[in-house]
C-alpha atoms as a PDB file:
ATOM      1  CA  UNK A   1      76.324  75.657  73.339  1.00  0.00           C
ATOM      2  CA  UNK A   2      75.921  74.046  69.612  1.00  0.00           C
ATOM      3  CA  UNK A   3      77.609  70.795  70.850  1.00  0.00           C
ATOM      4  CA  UNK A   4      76.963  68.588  73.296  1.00  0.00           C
ATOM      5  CA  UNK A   5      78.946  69.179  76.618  1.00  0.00           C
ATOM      6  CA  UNK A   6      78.911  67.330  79.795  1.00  0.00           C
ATOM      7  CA  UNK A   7      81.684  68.323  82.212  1.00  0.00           C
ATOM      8  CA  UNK A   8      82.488  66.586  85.259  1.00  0.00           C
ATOM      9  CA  UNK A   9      84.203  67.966  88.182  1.00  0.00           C
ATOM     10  CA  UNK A  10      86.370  66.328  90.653  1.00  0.00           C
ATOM     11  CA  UNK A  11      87.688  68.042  93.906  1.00  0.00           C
ATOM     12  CA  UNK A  12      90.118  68.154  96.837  1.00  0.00           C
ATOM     13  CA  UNK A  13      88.143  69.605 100.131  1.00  0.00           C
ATOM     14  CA  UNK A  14      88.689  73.563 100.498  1.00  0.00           C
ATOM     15  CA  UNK A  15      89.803  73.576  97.029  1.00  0.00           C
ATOM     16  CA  UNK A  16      86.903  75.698  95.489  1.00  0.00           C
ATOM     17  CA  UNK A  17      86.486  73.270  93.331  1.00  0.00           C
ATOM     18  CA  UNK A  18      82.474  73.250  94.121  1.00  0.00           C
ATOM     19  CA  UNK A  19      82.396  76.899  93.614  1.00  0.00           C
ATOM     20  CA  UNK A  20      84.741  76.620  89.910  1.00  0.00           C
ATOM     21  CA  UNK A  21      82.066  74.274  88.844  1.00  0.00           C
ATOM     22  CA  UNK A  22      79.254  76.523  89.390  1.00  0.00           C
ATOM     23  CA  UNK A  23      81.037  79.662  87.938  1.00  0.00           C
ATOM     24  CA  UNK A  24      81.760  77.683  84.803  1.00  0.00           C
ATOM     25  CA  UNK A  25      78.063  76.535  84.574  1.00  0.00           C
ATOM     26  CA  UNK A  26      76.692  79.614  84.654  1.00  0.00           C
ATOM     27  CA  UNK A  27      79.337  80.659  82.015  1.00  0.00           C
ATOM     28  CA  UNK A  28      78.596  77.970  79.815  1.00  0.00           C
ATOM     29  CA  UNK A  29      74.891  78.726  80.376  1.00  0.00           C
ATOM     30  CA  UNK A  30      74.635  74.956  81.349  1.00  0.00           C
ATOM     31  CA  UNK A  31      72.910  73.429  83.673  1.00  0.00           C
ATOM     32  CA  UNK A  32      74.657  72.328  87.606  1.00  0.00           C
ATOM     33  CA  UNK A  33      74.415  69.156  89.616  1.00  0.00           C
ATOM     34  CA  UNK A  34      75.865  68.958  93.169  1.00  0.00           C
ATOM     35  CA  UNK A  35      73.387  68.563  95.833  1.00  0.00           C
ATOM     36  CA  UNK A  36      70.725  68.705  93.349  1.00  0.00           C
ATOM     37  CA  UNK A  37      71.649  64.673  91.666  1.00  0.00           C
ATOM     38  CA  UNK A  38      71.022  63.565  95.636  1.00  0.00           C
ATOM     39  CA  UNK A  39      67.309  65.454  95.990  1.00  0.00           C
ATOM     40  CA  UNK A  40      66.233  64.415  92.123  1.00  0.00           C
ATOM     41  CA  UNK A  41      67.932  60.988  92.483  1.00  0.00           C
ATOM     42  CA  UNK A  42      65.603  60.426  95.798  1.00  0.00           C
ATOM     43  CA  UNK A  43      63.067  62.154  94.385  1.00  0.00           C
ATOM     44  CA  UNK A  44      62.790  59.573  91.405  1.00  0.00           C
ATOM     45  CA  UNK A  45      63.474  56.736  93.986  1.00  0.00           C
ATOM     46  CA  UNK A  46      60.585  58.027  96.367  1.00  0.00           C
ATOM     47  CA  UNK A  47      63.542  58.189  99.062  1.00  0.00           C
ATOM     48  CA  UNK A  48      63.649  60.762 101.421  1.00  0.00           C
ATOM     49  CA  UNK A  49      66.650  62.587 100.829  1.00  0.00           C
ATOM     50  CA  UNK A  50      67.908  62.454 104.255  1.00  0.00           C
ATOM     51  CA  UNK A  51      69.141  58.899 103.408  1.00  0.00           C
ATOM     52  CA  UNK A  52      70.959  60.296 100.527  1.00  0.00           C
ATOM     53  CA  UNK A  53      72.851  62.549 102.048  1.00  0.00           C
ATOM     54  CA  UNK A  54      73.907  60.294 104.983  1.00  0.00           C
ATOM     55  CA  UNK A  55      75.763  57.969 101.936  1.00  0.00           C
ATOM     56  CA  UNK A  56      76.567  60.990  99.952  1.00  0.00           C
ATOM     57  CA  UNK A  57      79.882  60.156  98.843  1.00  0.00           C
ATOM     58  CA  UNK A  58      80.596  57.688 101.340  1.00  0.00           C
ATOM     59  CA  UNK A  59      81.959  54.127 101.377  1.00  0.00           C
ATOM     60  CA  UNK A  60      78.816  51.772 101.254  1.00  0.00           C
ATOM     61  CA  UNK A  61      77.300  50.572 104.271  1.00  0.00           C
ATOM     62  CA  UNK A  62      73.783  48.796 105.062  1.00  0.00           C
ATOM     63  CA  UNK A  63      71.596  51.194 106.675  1.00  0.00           C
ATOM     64  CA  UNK A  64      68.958  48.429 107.015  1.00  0.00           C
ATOM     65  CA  UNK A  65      68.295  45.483 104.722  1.00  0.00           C
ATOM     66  CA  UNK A  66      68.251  45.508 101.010  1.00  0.00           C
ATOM     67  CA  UNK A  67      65.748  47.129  98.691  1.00  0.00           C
ATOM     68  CA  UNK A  68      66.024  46.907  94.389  1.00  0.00           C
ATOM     69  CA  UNK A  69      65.256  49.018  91.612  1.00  0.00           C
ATOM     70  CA  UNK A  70      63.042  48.365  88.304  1.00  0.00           C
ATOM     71  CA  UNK A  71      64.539  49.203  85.610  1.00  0.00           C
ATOM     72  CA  UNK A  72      64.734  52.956  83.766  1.00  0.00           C
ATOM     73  CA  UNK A  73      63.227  56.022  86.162  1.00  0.00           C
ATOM     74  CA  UNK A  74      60.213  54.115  87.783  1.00  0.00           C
ATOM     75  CA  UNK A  75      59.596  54.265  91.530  1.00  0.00           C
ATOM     76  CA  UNK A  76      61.624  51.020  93.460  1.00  0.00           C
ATOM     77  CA  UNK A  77      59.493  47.904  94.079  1.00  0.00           C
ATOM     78  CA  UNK A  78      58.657  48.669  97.881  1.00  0.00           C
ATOM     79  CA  UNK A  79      58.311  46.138 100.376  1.00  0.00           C
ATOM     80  CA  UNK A  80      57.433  46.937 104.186  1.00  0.00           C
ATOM     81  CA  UNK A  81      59.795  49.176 105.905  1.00  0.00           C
ATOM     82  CA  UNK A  82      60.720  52.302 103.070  1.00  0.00           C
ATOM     83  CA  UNK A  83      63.231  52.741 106.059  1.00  0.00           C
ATOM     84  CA  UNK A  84      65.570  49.688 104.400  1.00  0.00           C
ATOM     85  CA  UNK A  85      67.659  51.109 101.838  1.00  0.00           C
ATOM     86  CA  UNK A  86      71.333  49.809 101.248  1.00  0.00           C
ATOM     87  CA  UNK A  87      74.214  52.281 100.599  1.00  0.00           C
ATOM     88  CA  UNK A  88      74.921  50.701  97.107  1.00  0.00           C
ATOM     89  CA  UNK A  89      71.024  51.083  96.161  1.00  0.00           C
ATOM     90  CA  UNK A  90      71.929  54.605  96.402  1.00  0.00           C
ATOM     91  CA  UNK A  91      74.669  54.908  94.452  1.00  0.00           C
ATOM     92  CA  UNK A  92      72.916  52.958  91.946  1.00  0.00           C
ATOM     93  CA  UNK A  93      69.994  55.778  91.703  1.00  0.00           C
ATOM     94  CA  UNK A  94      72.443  58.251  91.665  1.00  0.00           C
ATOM     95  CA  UNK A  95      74.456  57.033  88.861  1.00  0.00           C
ATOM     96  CA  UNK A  96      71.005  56.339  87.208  1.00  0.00           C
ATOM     97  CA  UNK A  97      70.390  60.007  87.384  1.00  0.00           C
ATOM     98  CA  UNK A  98      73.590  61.051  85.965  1.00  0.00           C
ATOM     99  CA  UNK A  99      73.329  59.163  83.102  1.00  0.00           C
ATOM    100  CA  UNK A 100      70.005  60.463  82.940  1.00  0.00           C
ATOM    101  CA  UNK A 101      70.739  64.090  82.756  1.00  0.00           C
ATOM    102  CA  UNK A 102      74.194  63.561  80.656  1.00  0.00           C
ATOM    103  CA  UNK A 103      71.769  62.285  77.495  1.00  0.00           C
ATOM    104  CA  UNK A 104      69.097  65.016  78.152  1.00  0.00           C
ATOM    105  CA  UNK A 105      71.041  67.829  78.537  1.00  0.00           C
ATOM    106  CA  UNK A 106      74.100  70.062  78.572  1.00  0.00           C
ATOM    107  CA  UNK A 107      75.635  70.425  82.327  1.00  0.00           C
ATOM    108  CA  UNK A 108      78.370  70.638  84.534  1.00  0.00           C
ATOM    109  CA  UNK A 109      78.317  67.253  87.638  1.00  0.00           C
ATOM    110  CA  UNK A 110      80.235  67.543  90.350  1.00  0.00           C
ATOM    111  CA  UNK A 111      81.575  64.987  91.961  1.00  0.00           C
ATOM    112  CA  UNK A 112      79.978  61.268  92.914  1.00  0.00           C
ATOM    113  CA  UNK A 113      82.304  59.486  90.292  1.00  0.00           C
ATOM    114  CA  UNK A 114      80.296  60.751  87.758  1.00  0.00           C
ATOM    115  CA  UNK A 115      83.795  60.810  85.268  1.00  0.00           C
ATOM    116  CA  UNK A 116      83.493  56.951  85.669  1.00  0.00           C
ATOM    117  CA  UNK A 117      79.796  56.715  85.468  1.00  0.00           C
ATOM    118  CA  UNK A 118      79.939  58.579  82.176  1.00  0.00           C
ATOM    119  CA  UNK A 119      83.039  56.393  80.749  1.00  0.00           C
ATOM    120  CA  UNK A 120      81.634  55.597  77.878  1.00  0.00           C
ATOM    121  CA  UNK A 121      79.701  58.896  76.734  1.00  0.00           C
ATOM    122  CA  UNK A 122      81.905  60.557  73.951  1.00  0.00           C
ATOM    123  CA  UNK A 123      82.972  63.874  74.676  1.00  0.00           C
ATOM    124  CA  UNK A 124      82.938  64.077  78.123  1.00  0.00           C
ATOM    125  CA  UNK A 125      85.408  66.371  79.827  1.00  0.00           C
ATOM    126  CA  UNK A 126      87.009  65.296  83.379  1.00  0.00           C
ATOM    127  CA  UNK A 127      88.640  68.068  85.155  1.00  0.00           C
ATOM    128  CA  UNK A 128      89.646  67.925  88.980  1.00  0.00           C
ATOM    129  CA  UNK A 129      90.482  70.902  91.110  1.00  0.00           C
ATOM    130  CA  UNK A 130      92.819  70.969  94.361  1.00  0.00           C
ATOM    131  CA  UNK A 131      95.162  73.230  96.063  1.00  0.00           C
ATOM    132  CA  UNK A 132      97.512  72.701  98.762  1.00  0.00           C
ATOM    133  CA  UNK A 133      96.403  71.920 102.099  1.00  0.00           C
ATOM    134  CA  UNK A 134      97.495  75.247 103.604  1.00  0.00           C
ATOM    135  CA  UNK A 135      95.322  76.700 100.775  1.00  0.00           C
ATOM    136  CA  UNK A 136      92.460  74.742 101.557  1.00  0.00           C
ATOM    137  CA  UNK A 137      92.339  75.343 105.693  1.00  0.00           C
ATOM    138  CA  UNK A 138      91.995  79.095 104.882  1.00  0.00           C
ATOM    139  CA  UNK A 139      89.044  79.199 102.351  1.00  0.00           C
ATOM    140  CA  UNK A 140      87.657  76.106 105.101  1.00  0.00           C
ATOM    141  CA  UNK A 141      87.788  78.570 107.787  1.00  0.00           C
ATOM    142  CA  UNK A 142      86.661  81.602 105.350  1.00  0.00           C
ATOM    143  CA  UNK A 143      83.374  79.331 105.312  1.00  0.00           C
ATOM    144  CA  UNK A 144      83.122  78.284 108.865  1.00  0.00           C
ATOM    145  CA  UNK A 145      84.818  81.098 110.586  1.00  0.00           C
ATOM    146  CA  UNK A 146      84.265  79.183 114.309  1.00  0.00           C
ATOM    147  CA  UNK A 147      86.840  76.569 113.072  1.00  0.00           C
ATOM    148  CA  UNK A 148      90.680  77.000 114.235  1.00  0.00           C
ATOM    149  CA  UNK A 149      92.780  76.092 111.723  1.00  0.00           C
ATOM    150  CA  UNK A 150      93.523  72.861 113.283  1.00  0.00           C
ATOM    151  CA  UNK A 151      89.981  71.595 112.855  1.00  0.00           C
ATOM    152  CA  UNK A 152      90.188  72.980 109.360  1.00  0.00           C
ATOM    153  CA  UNK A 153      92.834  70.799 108.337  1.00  0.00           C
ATOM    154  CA  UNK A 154      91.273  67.989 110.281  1.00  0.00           C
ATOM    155  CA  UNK A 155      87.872  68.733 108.513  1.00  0.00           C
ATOM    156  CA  UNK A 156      89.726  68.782 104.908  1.00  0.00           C
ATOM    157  CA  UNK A 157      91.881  65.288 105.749  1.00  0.00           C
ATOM    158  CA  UNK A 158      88.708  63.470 106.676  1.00  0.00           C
ATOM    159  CA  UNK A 159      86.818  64.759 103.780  1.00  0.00           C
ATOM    160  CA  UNK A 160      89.525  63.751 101.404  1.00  0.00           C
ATOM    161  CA  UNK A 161      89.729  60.344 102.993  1.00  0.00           C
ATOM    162  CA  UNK A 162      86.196  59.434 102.497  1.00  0.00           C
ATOM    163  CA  UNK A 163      85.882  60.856  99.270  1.00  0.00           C
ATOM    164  CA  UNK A 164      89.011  58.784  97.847  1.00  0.00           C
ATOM    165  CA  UNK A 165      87.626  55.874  99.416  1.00  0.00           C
ATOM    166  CA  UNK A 166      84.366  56.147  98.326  1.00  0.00           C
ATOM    167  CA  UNK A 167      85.662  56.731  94.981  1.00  0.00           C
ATOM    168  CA  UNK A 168      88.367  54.256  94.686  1.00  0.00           C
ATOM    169  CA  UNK A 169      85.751  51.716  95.881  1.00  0.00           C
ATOM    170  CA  UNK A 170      83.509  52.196  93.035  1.00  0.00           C
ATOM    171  CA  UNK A 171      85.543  52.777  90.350  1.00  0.00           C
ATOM    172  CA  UNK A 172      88.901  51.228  88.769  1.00  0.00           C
ATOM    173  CA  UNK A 173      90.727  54.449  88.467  1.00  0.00           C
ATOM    174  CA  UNK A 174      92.445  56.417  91.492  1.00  0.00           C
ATOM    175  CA  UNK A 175      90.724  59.281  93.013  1.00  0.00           C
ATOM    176  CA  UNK A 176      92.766  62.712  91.890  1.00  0.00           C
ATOM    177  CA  UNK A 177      95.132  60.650  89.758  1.00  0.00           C
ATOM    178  CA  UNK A 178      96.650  63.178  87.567  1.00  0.00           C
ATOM    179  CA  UNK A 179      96.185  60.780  84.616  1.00  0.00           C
ATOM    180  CA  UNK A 180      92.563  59.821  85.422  1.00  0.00           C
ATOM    181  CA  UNK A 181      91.728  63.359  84.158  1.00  0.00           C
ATOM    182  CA  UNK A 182      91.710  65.838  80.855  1.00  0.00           C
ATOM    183  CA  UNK A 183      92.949  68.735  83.151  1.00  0.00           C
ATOM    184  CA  UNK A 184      93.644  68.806  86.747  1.00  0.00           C
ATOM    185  CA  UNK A 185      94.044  72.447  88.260  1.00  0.00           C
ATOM    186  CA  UNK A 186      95.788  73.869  90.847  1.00  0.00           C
ATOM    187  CA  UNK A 187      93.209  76.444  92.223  1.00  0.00           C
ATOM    188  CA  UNK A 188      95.585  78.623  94.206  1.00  0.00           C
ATOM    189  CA  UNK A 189      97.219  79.685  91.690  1.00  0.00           C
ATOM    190  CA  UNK A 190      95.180  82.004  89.604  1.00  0.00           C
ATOM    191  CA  UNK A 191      91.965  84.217  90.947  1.00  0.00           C
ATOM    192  CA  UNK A 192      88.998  82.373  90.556  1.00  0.00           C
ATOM    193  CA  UNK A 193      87.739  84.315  87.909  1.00  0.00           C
ATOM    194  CA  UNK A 194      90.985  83.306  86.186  1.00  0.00           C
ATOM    195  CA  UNK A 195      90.935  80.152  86.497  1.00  0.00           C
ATOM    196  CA  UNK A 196      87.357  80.136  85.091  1.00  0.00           C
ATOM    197  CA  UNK A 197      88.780  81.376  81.623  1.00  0.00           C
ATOM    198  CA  UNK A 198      91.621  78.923  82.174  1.00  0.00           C
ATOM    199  CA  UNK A 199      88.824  75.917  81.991  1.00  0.00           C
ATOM    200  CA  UNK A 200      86.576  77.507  79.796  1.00  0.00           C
ATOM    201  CA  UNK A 201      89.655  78.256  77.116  1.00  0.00           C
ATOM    202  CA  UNK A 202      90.148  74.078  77.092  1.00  0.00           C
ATOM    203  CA  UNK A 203      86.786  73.546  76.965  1.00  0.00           C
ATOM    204  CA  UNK A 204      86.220  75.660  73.268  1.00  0.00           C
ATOM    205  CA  UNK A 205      89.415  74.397  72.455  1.00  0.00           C
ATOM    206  CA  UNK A 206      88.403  70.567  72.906  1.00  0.00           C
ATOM    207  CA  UNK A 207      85.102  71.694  71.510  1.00  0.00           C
ATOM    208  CA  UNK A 208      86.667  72.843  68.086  1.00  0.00           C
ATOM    209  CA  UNK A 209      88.472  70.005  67.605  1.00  0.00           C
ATOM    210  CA  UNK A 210      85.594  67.656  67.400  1.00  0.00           C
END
């Protein structure tokens, strides 16, 4: 890509939304971020990632104590236990990170509020993905083929629930608010391969415009 291009990418559980994201990456020939911002982001911190991904989109919580960052990408300022880490310490290294990798490069985030971390880049495009629920229990179960479709839906609703909380917490917008967004997408809809083009048409689109 000539211009610059950060995408960010929202999503319902079961939507495919993770999937999308990673189809229009390599599309784009753009870098991806999912799991990858937690591992880097403790990485940088000198965090094993294990405490990461406990908090990983999650409302904050003290895991033990307090610890604080220096400022830019430097290792934290330790002090005994490298056991005490606080849940917003973590989302502070992980929206660190994001900002991080949206001036140095061209990519597609997903998820972790990174719309609202990113508020005041120019340029960047906000898209969220979900489908209805029904939608979302069968690709759940087309993953994890053990679950019934009961735990499925159970699986999705909790996911959901923490993921709006988490990010209705941290930002001032409303998790999969229609009007939070520059395109929300049903992903039931269309094949995925379809709904690629769909996203990728509004991306050159917005892109020729600027």
């Amino acid at each position: 890509m000539d211009k610059k291009l950060i995408i960010t990418v929202g999503r319902t559980f079961g939507s495919g939304g993770r999937v999308l994201a990673r189809m229009l990456a390599d599309r784009l020939g753009i870098a991806f971020y999912d799991k990858r911002l937690l591992l880097e982001a403790a990485r940088r911190a000198g965090v094993a990632p294990e405490y990461f991904e406990r908090n990983d989109e999650r409302l904050p919580k003290f895991i033990s104590g307090v610890f604080s960052f220096t400022h830019g990408y430097s290792p934290m300022a330790w002090y005994n236990d490298p056991t005490s880490i606080s849940s917003d310490s973590i989302y502070k290294a992980q929206c660190d990170y994001i900002r991080h990798i949206a001036t140095s490069e061209n990519c597609v985030i997903v998820g972790r509020t990174a719309d609202y971390v990113l508020r005041d880049i120019p340029g960047v495009i906000n898209i969220f993905v979900h489908a209805p629920e029904s939608e979302c229990v069968k690709r759940i179960i087309e993953r994890h083929e053990a679950l019934t479709p009961e735990q499925a839906r159970a699986l999705a609703r909790r996911a959901n629930k923490a993921r709006a909380a988490f990010y209705n917490f941290y930002t001032d917008k409303t998790w999969g608010q229609a009007s939070g967004y520059d395109l929300t997408l049903d992903s039931s809809l269309l094949p995925m391969s379809d709904n690629v083009d769909l996203m990728e048409a509004y991306i050159r689109a917005r892109l020729d415009r600027e």
